[in-house]
C-alpha atoms as a PDB file:
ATOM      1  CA  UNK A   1     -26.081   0.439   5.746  1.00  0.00           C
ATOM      2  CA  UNK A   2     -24.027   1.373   8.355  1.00  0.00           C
ATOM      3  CA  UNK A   3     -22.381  -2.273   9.175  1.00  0.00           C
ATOM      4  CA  UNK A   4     -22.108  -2.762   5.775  1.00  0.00           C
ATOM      5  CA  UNK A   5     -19.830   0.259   5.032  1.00  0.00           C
ATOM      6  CA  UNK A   6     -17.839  -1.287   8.246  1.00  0.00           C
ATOM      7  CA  UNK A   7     -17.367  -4.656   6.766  1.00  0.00           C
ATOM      8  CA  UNK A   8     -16.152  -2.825   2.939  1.00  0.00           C
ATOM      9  CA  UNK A   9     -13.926  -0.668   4.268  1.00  0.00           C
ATOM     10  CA  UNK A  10     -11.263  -2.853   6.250  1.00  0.00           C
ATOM     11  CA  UNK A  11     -11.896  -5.194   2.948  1.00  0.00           C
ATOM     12  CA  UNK A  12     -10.469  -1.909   0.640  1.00  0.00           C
ATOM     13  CA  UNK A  13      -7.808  -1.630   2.820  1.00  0.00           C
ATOM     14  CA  UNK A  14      -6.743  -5.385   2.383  1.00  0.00           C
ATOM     15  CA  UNK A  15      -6.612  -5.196  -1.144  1.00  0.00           C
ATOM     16  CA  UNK A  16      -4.980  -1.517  -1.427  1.00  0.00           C
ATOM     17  CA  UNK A  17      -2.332  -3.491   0.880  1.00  0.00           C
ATOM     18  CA  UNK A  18      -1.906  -6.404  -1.801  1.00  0.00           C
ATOM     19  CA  UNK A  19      -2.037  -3.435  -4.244  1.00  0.00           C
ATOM     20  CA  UNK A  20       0.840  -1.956  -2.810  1.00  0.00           C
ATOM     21  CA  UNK A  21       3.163  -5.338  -3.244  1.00  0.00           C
ATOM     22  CA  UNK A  22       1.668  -5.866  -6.658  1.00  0.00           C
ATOM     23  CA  UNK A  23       2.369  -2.728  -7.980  1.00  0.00           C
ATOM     24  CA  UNK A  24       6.092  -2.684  -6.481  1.00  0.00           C
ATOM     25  CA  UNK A  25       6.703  -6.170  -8.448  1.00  0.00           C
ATOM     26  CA  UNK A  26       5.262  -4.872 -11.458  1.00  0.00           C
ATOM     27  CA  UNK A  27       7.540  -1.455 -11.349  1.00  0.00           C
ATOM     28  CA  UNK A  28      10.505  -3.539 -11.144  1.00  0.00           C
ATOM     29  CA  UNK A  29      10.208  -5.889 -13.591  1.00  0.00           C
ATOM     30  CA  UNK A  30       9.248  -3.064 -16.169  1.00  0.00           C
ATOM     31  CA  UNK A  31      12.114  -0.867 -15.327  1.00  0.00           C
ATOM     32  CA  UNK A  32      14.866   0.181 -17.765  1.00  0.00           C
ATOM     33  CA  UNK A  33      17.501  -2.250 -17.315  1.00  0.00           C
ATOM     34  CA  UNK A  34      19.236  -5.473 -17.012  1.00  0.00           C
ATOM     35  CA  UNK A  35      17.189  -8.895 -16.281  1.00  0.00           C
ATOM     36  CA  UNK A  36      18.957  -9.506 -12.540  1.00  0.00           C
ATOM     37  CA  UNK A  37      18.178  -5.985 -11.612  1.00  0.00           C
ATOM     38  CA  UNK A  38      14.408  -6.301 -12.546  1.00  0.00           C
ATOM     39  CA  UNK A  39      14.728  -9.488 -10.970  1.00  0.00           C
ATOM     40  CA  UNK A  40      15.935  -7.959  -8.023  1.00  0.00           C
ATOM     41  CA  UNK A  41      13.814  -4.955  -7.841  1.00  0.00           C
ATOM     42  CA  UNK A  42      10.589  -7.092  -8.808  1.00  0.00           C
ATOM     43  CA  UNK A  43      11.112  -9.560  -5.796  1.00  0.00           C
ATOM     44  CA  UNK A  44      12.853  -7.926  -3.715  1.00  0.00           C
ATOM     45  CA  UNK A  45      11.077  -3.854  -3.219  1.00  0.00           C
ATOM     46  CA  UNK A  46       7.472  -6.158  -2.542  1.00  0.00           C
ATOM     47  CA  UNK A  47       9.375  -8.701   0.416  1.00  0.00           C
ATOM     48  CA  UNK A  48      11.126  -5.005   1.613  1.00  0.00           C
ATOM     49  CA  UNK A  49       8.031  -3.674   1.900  1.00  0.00           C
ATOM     50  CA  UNK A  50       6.062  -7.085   3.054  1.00  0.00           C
ATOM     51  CA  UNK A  51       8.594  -7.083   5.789  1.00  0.00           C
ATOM     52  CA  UNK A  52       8.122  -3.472   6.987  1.00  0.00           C
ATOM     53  CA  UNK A  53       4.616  -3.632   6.760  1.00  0.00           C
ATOM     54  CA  UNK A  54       4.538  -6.797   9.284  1.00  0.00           C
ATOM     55  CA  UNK A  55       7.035  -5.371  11.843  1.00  0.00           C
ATOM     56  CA  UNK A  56       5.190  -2.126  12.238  1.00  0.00           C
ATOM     57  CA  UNK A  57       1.802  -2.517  10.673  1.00  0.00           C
ATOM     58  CA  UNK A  58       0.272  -6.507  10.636  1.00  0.00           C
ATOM     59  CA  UNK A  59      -3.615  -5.513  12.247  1.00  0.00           C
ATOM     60  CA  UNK A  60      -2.395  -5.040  15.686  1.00  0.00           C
ATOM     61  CA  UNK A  61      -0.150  -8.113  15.762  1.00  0.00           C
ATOM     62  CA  UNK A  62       3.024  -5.861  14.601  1.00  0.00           C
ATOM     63  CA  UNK A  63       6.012  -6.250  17.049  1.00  0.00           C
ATOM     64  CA  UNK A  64       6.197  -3.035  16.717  1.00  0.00           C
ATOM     65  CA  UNK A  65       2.899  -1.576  16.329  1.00  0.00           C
ATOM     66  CA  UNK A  66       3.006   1.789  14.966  1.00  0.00           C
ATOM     67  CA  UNK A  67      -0.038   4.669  16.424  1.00  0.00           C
ATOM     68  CA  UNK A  68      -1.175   7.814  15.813  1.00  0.00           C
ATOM     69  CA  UNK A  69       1.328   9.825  13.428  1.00  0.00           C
ATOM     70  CA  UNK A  70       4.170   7.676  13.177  1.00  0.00           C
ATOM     71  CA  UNK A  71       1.272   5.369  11.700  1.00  0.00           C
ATOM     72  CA  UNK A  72      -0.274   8.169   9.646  1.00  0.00           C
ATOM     73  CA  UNK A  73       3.425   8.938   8.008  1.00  0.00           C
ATOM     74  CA  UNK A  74       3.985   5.246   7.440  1.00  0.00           C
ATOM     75  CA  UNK A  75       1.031   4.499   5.727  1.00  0.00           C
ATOM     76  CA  UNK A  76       0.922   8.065   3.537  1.00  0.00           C
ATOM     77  CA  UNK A  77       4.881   6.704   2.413  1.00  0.00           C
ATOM     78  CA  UNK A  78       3.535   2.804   2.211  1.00  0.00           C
ATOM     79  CA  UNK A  79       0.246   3.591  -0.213  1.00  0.00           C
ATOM     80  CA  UNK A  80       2.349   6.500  -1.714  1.00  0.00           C
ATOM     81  CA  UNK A  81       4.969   3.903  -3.004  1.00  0.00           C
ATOM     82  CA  UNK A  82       2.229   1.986  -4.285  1.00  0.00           C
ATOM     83  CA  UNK A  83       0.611   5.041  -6.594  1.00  0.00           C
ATOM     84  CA  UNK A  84       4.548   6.507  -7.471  1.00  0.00           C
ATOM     85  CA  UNK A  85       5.496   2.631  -8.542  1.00  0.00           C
ATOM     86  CA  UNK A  86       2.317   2.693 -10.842  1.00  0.00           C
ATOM     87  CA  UNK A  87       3.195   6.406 -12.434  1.00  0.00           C
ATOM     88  CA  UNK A  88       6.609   5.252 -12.689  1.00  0.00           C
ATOM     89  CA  UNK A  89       5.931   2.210 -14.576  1.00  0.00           C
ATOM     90  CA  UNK A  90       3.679   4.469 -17.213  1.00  0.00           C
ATOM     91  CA  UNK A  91       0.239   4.144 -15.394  1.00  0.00           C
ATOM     92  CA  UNK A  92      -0.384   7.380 -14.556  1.00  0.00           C
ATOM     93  CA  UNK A  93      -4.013   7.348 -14.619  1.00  0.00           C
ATOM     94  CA  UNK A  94      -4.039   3.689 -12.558  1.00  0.00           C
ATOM     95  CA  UNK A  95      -1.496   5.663 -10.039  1.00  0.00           C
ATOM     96  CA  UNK A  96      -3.879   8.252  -9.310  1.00  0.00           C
ATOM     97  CA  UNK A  97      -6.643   6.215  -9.172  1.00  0.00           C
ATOM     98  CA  UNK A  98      -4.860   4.159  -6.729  1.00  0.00           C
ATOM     99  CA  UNK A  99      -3.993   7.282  -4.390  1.00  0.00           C
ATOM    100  CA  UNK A 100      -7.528   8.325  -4.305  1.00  0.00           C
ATOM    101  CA  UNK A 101      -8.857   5.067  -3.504  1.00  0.00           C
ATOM    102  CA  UNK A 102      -6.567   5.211  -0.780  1.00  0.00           C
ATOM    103  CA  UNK A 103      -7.145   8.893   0.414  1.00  0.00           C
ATOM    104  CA  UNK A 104     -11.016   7.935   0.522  1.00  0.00           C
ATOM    105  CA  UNK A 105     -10.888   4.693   2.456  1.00  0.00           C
ATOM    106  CA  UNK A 106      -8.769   6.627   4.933  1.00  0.00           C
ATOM    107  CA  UNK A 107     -10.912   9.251   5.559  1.00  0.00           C
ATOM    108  CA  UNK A 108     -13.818   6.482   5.479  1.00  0.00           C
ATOM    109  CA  UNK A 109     -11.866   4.753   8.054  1.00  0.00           C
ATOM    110  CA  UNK A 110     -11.461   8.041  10.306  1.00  0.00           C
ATOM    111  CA  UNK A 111     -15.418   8.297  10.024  1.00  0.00           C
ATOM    112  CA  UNK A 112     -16.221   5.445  11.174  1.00  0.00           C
ATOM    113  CA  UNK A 113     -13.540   4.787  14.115  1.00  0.00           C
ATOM    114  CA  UNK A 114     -11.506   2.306  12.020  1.00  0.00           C
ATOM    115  CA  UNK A 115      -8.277   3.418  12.840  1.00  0.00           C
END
């Protein structure tokens, strides 16, 4: 049961990650204003945040590999962004949903030495 929960929770994690970009893209093309600014915001916040995440977060091939509570911070602000962009964009309930997911794979991930 054990390796199973250790092969599901990295997997969560992935797709929270995609999660993230997807729900970025979809804030910014629903936002309140002109077609080169949604344009904008829904390309350009998901690369932004693509790019962060691979300098300082990319499974332990980051250049600049981020531990302990600088990684704790980044990740509360990364998966944050995620949720706020969903609440933002008038899913509420899919933005909290979201967070928890998120707040429960961590803690999974603490469990079970993931980190």
């Amino acid at each position: 049961m054990l390796t199973v929960a250790k092969g599901v929770i990295p997997a969560v994690m992935f797709f929270l990650e995609l999660g993230v970009l997807i729900s970025l893209a979809y804030w910014g093309f629903t936002v309140q204003a002109n077609v080169l600014v949604k344009i904008l915001l829904g390309l350009g916040g998901p690369a932004v945040f693509a790019t962060l995440w691979g300098l300082f977060m990319a499974g332990g091939k980051a250049p600049h590999q981020l531990h302990g509570l600088a990684r704790a911070a980044f990740e509360v602000v990364w998966f944050g962004a995620g949720a706020a962009a969903l609440a933002a964009s008038g899913l509420v309930t899919a933005g909290v949903v979201f967070a928890v997911v998120y707040v429960v794979d961590g803690v999974l991930r603490l469990l079970t030495d993931q980190v």
